[in-house]
Each structure stands twice: as C-alpha cells, then as structure tokens.
N, C-alpha and C. Protein backbone atom coordinates (compact mmCIF):
# COMPACT_ATOMS: atom_id res chain seq x y z
N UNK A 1 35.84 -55.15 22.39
CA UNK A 1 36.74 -54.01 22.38
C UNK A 1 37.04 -53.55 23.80
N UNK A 2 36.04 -53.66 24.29
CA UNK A 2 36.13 -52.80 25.85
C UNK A 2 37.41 -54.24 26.39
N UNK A 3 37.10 -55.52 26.38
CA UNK A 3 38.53 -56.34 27.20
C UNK A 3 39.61 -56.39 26.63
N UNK A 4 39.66 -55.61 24.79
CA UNK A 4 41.12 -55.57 24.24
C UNK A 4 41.37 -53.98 25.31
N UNK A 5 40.75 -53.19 25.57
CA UNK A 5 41.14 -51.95 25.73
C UNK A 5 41.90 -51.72 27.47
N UNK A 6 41.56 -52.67 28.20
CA UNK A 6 42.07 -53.36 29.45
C UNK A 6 43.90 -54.09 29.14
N UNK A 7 44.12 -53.87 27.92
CA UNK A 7 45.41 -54.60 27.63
C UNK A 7 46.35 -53.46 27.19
N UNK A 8 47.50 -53.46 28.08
CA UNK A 8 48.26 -52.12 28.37
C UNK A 8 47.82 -50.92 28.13
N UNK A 9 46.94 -50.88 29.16
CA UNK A 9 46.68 -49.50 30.14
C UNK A 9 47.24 -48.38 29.91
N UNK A 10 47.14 -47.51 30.78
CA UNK A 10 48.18 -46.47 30.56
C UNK A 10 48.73 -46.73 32.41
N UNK A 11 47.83 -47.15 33.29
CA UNK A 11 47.96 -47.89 34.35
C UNK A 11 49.73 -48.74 34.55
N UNK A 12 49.07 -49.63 33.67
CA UNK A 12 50.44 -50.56 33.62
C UNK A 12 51.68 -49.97 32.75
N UNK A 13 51.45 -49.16 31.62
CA UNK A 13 52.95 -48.53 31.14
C UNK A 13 53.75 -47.74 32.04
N UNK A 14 52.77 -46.76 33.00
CA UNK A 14 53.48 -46.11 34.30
C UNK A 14 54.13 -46.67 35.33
N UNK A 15 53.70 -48.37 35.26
CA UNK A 15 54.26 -49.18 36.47
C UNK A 15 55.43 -49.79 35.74
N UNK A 16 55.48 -49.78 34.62
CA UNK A 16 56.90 -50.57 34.01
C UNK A 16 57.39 -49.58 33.64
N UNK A 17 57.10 -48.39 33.86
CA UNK A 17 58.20 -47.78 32.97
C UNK A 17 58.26 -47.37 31.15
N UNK A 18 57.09 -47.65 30.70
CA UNK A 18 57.14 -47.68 29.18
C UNK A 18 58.33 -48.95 28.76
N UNK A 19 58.66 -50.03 30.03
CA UNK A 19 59.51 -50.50 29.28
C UNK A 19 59.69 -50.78 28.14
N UNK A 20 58.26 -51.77 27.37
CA UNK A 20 58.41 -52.23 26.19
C UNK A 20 58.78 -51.07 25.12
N UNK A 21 57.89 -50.68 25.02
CA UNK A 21 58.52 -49.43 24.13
C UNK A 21 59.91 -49.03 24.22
N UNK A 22 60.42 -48.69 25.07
CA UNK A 22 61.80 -48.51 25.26
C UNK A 22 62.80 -49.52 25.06
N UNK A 23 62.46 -50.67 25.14
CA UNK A 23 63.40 -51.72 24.55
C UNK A 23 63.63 -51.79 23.56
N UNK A 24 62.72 -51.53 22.94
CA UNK A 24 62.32 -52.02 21.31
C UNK A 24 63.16 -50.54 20.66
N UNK A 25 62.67 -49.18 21.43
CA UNK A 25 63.42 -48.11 20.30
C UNK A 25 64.56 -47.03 21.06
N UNK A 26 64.87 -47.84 22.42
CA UNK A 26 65.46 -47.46 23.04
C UNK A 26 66.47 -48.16 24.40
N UNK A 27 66.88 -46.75 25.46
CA UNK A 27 67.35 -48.16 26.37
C UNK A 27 66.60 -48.57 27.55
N UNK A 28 65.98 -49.65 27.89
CA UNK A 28 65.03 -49.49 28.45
C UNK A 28 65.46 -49.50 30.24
N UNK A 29 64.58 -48.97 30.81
CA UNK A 29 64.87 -48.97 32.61
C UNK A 29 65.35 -49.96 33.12
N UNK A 30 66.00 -49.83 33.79
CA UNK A 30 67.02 -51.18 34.63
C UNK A 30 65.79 -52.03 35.27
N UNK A 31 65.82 -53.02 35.96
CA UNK A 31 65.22 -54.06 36.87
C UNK A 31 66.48 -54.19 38.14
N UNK A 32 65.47 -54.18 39.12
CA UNK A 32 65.93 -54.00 40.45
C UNK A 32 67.30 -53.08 40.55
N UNK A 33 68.27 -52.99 40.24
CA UNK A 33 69.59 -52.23 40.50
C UNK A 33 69.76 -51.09 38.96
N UNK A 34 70.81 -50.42 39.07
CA UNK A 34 70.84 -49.38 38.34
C UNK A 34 70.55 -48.63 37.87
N UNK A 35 70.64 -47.43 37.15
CA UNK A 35 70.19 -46.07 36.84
C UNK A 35 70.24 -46.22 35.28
N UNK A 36 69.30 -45.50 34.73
CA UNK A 36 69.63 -45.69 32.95
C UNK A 36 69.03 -44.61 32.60
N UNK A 37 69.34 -44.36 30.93
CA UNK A 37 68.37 -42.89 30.80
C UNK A 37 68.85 -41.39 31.55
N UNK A 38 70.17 -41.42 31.37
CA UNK A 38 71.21 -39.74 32.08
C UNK A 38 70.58 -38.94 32.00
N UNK A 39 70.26 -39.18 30.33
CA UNK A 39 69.72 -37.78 29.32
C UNK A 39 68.20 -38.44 28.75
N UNK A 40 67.74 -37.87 28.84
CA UNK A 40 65.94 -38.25 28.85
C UNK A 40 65.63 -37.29 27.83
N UNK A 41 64.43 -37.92 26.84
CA UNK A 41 63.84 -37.12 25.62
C UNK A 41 62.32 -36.90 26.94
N UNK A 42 61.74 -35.47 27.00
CA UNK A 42 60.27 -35.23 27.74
C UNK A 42 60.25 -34.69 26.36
N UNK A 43 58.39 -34.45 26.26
CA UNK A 43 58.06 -33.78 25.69
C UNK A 43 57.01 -34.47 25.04
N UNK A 44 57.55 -35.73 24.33
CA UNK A 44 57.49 -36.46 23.47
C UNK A 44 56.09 -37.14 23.37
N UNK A 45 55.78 -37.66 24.77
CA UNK A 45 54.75 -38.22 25.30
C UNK A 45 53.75 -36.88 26.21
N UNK A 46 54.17 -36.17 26.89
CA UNK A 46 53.31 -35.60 27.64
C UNK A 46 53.60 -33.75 27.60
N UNK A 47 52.70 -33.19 27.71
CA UNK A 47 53.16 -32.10 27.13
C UNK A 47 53.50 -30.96 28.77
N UNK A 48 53.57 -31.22 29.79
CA UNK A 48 53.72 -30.78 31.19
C UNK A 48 54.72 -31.62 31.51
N UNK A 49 56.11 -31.24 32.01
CA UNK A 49 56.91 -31.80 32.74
C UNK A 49 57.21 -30.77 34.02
N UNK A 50 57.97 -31.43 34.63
CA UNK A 50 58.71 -30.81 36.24
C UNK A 50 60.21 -30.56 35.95
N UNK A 51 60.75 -29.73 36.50
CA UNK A 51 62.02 -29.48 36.69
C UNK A 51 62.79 -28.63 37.75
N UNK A 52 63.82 -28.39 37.96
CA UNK A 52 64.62 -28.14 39.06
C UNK A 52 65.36 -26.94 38.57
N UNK A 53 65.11 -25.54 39.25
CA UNK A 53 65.88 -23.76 38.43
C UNK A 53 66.46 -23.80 39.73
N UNK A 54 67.39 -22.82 39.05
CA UNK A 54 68.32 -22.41 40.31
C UNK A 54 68.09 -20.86 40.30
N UNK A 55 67.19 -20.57 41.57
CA UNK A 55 67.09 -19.20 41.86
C UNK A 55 67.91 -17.95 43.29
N UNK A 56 68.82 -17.82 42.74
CA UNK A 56 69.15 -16.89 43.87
C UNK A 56 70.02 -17.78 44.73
N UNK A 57 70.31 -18.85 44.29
CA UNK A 57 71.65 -20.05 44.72
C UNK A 57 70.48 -20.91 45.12
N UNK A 58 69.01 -21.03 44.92
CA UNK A 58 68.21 -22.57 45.67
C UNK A 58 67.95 -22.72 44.43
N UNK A 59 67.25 -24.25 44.91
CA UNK A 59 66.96 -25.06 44.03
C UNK A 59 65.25 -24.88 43.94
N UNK A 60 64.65 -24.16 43.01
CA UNK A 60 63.19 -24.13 42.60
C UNK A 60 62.21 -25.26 41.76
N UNK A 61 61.54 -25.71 42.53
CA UNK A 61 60.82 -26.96 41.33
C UNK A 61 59.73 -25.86 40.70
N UNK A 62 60.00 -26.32 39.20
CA UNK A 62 58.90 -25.68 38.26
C UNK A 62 58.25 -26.35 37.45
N UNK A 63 57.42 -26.06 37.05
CA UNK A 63 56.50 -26.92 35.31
C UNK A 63 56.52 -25.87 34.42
N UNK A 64 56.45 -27.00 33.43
CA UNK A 64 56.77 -26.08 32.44
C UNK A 64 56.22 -27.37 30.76
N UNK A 65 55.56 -26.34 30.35
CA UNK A 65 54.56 -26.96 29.21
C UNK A 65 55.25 -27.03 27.99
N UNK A 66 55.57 -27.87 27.02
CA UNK A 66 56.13 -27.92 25.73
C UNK A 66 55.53 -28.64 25.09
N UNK A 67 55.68 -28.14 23.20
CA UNK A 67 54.71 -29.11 22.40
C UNK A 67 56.06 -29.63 21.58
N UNK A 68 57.39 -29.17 21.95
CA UNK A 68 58.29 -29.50 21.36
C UNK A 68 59.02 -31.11 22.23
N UNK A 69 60.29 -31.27 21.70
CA UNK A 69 61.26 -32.16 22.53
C UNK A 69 61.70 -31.41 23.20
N UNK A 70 62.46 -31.58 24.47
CA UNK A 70 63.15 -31.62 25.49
C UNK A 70 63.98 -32.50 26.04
N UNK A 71 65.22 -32.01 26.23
CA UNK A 71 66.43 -33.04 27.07
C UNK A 71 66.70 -32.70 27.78
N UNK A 72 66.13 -33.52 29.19
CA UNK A 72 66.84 -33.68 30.26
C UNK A 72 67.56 -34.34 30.94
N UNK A 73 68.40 -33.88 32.05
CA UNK A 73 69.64 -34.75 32.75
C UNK A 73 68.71 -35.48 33.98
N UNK A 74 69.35 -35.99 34.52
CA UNK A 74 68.84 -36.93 35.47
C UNK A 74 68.94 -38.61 35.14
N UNK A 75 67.78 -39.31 35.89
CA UNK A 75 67.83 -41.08 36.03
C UNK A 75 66.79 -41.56 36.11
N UNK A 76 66.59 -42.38 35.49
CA UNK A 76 65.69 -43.95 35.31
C UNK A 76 65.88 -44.32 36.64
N UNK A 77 65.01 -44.18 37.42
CA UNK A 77 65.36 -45.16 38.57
C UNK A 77 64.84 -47.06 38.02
N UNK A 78 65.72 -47.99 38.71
CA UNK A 78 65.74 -49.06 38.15
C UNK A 78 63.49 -49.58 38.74
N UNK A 79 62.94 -50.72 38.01
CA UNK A 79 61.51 -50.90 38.15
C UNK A 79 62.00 -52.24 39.32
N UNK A 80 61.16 -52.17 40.06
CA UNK A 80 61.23 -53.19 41.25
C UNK A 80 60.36 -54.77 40.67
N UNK A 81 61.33 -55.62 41.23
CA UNK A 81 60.50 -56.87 40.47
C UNK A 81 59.19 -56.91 41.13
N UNK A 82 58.92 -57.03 42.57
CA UNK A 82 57.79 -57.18 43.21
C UNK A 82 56.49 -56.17 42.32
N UNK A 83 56.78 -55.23 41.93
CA UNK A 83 55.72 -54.53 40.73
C UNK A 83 55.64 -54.95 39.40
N UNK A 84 56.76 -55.21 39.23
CA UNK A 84 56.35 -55.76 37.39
C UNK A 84 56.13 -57.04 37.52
N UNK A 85 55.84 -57.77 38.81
CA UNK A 85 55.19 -58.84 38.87
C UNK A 85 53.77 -58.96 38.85
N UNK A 86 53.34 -57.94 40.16
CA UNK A 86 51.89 -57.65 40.18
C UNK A 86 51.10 -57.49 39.13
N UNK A 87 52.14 -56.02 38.26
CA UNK A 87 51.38 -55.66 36.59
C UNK A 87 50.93 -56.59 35.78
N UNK A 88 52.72 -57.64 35.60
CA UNK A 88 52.18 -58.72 34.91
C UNK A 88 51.52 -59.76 35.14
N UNK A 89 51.13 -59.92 35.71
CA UNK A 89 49.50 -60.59 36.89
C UNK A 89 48.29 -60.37 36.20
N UNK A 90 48.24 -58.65 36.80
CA UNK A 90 46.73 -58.26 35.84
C UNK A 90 46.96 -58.18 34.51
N UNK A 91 47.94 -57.91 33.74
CA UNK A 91 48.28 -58.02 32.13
C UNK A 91 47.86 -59.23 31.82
N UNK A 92 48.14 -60.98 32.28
CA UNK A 92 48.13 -61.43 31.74
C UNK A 92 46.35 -62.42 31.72
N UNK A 93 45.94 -61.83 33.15
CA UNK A 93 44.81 -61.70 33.17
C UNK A 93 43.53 -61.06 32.35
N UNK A 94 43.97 -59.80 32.30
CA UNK A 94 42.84 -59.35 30.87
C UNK A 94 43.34 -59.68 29.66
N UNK A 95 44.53 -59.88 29.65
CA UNK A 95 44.62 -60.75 28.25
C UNK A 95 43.92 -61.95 27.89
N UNK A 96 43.60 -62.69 29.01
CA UNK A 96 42.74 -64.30 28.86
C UNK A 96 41.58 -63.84 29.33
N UNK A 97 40.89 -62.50 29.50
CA UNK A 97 39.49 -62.71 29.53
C UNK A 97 39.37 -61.99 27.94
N UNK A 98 40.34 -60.62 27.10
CA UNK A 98 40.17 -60.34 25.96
C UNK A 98 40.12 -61.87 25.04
N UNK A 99 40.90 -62.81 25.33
CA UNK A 99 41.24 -64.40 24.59
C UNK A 99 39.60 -65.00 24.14
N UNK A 100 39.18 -64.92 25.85
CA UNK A 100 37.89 -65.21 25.88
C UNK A 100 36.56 -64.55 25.44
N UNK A 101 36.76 -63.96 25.16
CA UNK A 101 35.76 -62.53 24.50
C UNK A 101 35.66 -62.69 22.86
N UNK A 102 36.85 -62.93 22.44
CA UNK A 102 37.12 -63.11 21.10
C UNK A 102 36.53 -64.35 21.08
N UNK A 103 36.98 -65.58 21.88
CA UNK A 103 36.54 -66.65 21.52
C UNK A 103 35.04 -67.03 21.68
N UNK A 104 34.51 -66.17 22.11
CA UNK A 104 33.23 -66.11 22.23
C UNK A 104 32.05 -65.68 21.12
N UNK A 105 32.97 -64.74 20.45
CA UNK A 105 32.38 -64.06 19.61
C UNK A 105 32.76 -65.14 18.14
N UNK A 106 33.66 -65.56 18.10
CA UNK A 106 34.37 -66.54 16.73
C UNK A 106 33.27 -67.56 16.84
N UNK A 107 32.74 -68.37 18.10
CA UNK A 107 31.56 -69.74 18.55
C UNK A 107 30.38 -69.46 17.62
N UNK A 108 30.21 -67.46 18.17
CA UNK A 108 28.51 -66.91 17.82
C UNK A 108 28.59 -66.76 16.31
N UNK A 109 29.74 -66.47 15.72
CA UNK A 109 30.02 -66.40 14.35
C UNK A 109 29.69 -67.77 13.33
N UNK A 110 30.61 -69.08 14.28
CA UNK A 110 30.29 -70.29 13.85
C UNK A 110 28.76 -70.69 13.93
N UNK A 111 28.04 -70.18 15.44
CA UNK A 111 26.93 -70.76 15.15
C UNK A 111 25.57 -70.31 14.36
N UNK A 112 26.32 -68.75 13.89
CA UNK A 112 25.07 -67.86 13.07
C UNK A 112 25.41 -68.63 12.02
N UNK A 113 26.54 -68.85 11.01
CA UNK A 113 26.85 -68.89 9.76
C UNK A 113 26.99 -70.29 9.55
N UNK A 114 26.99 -71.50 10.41
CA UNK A 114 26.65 -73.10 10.20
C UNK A 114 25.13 -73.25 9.51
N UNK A 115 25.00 -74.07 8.67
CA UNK A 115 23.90 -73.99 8.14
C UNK A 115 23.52 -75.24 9.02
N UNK A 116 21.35 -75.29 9.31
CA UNK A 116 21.14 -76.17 10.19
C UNK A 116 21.38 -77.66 9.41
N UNK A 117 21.87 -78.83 10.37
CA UNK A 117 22.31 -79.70 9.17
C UNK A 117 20.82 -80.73 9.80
C-alpha cells in the first residue's frame, strides 16, 4: 500500500496541473504555449483561495475561505515540458517499484498456497 500510495501524489497533480483529471472532465492546461481555463471553478478542491479587490482604485490581494463553488476569471498558464517530464520520470518509477511490490507479494502467495510436491 505504502508504494501504491507514492502513485499520483498530490506532489505530482500540482506539477501537471490536475491535468488528467481535467482532460477526462474538462479542458485541460495547455503544454508549453497558451492560456486555457478564462473562467475557473475554485472551491471545489480546496477550500482557501487568493484573489485580487479593488480598494480605493488599488489592486488588494485577499483570501478568502469557501465550502461552496466559485468562478473565477483569469488563466491556466500553459505546463512546461521540461516538468512534466521530470514528474513523469518519478511517476513512472514508483509505478515499477508499486509493479514490484505486488509482484512480490503474488510469488509469497504462490509459495504459501503451492502444496510441497
């Protein structure tokens, strides 16, 4: 359990972007060039976001806590290949030591439950 639990992180969803997820039920972040995501659902995932008030003609950064949805304006900045390379490096790495863990445990299974011949 502990080398399935090494397999998307919360590490690596921050470095891609939640891409997968977002592909699958959404539009997901550009790669290397473009902006995506105008209008952004917060809320959804984290219950503290940041934002930008206009006080007295400036621009104020604030937080601000919700257990609801929220839509905001702004951009996806696009994910840089040189990082979702690295990620998928160590991704595909604890994936073949979780491979190996399992397969380790399936051997000890075979060799408890083989009867001696």
């Amino acid at each position: 359990m502990n080398a399935l639990s090494n397999i998307k992180s919360p590490q690596f969803n921050k470095t891609v972007k939640f891409y997968r997820d977002l592909a699958h039920h959404r539009i997901p972040p550009s790669i290397e060039y473009g902006l995506t995501g105008l209008v952004t659902r917060v809320g959804y995932r984290e219950d503290t976001f940041e934002y930008i008030a206009i006080e007295d003609g400036n621009p104020v950064k604030k937080t601000r806590t919700s257990k609801g949805i929220v839509y905001a304006f702004g951009g996806v900045e696009p994910i840089k290949a040189g990082e979702i390379l690295a990620a998928l490096k160590t991704e595909c790495e604890n994936a073949k030591k979780a491979f190996y863990k399992y397969w380790e445990m399936i051997e000890e299974h075979v060799r408890v439950l083989t009867p001696n011949a």
